[in-house]
Protein backbone atom coordinates (compact mmCIF):
# COMPACT_ATOMS: atom_id res chain seq x y z
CA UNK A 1 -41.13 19.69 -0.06
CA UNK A 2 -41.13 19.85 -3.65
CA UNK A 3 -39.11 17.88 -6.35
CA UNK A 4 -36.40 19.93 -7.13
CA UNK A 5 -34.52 19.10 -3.71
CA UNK A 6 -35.05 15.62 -4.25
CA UNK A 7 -33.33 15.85 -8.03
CA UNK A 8 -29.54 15.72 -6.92
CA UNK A 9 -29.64 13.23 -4.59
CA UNK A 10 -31.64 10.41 -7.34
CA UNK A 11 -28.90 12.48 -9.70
CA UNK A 12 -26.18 10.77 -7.42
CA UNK A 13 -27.65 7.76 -6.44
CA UNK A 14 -28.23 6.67 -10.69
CA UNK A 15 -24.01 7.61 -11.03
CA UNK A 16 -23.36 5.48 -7.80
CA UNK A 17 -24.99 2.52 -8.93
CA UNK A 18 -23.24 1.47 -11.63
CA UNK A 19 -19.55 2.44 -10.29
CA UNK A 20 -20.65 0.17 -7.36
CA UNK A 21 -21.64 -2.53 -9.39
CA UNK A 22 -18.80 -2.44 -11.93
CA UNK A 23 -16.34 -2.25 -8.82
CA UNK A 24 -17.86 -5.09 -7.49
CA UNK A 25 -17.99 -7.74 -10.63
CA UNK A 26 -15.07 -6.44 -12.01
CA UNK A 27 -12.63 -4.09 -10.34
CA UNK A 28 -13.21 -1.60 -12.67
CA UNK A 29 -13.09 2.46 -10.91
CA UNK A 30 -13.08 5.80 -12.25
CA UNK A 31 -9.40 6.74 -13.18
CA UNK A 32 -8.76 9.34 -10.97
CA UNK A 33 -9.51 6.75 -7.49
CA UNK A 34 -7.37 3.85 -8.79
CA UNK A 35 -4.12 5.46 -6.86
CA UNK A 36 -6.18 5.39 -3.88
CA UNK A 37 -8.20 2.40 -3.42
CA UNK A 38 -6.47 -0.38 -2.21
CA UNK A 39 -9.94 -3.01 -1.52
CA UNK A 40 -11.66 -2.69 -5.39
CA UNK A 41 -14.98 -4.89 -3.22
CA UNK A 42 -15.45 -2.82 -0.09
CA UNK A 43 -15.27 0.53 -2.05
CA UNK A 44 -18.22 -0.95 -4.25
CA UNK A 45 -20.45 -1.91 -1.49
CA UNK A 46 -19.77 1.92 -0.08
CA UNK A 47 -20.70 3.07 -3.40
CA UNK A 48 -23.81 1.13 -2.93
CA UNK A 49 -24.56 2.01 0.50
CA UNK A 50 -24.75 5.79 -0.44
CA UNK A 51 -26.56 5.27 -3.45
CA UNK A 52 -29.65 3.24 -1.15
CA UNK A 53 -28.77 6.52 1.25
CA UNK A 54 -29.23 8.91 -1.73
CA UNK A 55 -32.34 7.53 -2.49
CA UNK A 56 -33.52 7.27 0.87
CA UNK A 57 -32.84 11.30 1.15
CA UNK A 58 -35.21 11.98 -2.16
CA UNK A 59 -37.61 9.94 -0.97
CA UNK A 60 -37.63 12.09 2.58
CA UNK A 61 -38.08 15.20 0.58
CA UNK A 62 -41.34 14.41 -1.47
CA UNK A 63 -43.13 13.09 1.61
CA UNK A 64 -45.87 14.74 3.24
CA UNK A 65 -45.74 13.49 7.31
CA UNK A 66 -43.41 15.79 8.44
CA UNK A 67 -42.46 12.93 11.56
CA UNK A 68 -42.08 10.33 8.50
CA UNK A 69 -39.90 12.30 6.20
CA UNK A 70 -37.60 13.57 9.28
CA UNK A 71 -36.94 10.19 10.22
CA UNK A 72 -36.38 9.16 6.67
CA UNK A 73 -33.79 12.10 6.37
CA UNK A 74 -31.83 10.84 9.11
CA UNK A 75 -31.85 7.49 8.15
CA UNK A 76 -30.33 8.39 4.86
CA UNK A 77 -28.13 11.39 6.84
CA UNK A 78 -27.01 8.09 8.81
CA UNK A 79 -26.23 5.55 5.49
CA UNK A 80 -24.59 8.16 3.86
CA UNK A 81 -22.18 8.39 6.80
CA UNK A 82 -22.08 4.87 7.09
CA UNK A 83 -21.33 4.85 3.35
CA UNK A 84 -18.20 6.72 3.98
CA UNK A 85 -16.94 5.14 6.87
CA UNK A 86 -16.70 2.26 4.44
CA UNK A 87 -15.33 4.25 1.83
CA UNK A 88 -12.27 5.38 4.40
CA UNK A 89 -11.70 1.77 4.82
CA UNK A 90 -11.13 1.01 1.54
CA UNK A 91 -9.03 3.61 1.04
CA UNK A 92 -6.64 2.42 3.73
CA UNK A 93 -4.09 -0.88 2.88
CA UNK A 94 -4.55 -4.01 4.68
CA UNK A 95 -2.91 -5.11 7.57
CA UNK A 96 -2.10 -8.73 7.14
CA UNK A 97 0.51 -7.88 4.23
């Protein structure tokens, strides 16, 4: 594998990190997912969960061992889903209110 596939995924995982870290200390989200976003926290750590998956998936595609860089695709194949699962629950309003 060369480079080139690995670019958009460390392209996504550097804009994930610091919407996941400003959500987290602050609150602060991109206008246009304010109206959706009811739990400001749990949307960060999603954010952060598919950036560590994004990186996980570059790192799969400059490895050599073709066993070692299919099981690091589907571990990031499986935190980017798990990254959205959270991201779903966040979107959704709490139950307790």
């Amino acid at each position: 594998m060369t480079w080139y596939l690995a670019l958009p995924s460390l392209v996504l995982a550097v804009l994930l990190v610091p919407a996941g870290v400003a959500a987290l200390r602050t609150g602060w989200m991109l206008p246009w997912q304010r109206r959706h976003v009811y739990r400001t926290q749990l949307f960060g750590w999603a954010q952060l969960v598919m950036a560590g998956a994004f990186t996980v998936q570059a790192a799969s595609a400059l490895l050599d061992d073709r066993a070692l860089r299919q099981a690091a695709s589907t571990a990031g194949v499986l935190g980017i889903l798990c990254g959205l699962v959270l991201l779903v629950l966040a979107q959704r309003p709490r139950t307790d209110h």
